[in-house]
C-alpha atoms as a PDB file:
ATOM      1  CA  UNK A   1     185.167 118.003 136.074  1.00  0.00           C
ATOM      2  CA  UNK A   2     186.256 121.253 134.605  1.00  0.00           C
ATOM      3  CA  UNK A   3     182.737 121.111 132.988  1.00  0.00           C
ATOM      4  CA  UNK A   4     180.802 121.442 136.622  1.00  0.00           C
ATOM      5  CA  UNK A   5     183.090 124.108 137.602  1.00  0.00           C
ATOM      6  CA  UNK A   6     181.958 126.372 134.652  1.00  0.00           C
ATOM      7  CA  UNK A   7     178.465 125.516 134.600  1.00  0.00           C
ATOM      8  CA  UNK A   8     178.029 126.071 138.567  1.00  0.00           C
ATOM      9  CA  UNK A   9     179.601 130.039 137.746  1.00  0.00           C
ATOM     10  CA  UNK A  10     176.984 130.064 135.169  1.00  0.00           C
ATOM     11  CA  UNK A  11     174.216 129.504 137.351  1.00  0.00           C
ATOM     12  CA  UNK A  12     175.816 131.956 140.223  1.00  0.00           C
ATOM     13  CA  UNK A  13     176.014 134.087 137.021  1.00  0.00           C
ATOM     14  CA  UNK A  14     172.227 133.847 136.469  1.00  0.00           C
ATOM     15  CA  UNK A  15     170.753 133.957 139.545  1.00  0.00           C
ATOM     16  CA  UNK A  16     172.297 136.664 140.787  1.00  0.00           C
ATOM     17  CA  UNK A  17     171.252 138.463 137.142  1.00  0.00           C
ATOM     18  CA  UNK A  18     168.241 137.745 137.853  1.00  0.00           C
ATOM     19  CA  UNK A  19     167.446 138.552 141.455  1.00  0.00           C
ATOM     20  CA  UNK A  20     169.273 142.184 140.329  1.00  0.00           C
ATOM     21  CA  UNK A  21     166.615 142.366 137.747  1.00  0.00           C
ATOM     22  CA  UNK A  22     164.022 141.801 139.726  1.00  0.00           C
ATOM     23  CA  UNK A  23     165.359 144.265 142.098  1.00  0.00           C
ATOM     24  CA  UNK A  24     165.614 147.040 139.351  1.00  0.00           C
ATOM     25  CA  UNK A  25     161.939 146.395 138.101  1.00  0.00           C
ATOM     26  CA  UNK A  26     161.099 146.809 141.418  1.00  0.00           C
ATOM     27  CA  UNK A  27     162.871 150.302 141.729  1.00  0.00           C
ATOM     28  CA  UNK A  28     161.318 151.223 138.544  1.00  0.00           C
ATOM     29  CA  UNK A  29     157.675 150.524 139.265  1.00  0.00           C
ATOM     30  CA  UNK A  30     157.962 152.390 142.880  1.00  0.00           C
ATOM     31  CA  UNK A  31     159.409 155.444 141.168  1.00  0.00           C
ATOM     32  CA  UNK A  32     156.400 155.528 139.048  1.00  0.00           C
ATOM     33  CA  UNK A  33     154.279 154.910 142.448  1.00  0.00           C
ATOM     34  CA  UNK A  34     156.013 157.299 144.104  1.00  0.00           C
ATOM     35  CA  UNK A  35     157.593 155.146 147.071  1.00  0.00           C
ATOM     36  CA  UNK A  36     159.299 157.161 150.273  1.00  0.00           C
ATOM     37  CA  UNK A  37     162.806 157.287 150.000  1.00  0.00           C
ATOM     38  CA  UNK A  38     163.358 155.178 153.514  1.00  0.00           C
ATOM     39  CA  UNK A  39     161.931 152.500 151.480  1.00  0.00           C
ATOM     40  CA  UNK A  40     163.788 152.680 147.986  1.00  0.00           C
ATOM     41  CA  UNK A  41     167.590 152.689 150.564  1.00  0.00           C
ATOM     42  CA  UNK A  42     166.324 149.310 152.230  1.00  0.00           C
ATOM     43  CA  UNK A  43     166.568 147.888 148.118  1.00  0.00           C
ATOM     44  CA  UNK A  44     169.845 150.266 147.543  1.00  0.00           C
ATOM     45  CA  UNK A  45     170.904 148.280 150.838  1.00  0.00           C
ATOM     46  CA  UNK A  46     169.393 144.973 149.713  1.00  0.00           C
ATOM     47  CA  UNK A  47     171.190 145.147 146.445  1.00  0.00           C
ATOM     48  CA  UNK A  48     174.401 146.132 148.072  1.00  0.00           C
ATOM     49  CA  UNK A  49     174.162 142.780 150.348  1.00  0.00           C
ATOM     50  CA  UNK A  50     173.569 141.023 146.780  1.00  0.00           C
ATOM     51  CA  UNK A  51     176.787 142.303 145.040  1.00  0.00           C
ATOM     52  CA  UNK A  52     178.971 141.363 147.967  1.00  0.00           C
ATOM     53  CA  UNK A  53     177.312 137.838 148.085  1.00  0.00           C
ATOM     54  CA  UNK A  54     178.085 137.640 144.050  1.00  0.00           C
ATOM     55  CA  UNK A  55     181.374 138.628 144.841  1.00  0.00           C
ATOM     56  CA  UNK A  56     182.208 136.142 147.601  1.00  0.00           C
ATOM     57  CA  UNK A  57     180.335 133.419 144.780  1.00  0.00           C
ATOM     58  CA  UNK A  58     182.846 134.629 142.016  1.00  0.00           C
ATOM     59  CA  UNK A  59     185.543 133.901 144.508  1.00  0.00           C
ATOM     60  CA  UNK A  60     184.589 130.986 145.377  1.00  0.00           C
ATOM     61  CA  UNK A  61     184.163 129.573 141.843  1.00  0.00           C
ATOM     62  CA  UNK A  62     187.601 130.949 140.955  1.00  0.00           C
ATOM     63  CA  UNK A  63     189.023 129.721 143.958  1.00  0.00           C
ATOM     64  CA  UNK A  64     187.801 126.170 143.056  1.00  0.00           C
ATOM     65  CA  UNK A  65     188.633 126.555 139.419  1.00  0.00           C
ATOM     66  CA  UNK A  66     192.526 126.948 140.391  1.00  0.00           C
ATOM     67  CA  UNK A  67     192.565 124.680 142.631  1.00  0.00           C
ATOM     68  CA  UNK A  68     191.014 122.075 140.071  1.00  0.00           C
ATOM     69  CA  UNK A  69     193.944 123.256 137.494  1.00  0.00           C
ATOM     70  CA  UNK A  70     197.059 122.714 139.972  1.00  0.00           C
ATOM     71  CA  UNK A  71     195.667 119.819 141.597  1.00  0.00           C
ATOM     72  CA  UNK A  72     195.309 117.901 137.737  1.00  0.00           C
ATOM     73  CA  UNK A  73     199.254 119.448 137.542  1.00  0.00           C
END
């Protein structure tokens, strides 16, 4: 079971990676465009919202991890 525990923070691991990615892309192409700020603080904001998210994830995993290792105790 330990082997579900790590590859579910794996793909927590990669989406998040990759919605960030996107994100950055994103904030790279509309500095070339020339995007109002207003609009580049609703992605600062966005990403913000993502990071806590990964961090209540990472917690979760973790959580569930420990509780997997005393419970087999």
């Amino acid at each position: 079971m330990q082997f579900f525990g790590s590859i579910f923070g794996f793909i927590i691991i990669i989406v998040v990676l990759g919605i960030t990615g996107d994100i950055i892309k994103r904030w790279m192409k509309s500095k070339e465009r020339n995007i109002p700020d207003e609009m580049l603080n609703g992605y600062d904001a966005r990403l913000k919202r993502l990071e806590e998210r990964m961090s209540n994830l990472e917690t979760i995993v973790l959580e569930h991890e420990r509780d997997k290792k005393f419970s087999s105790l």
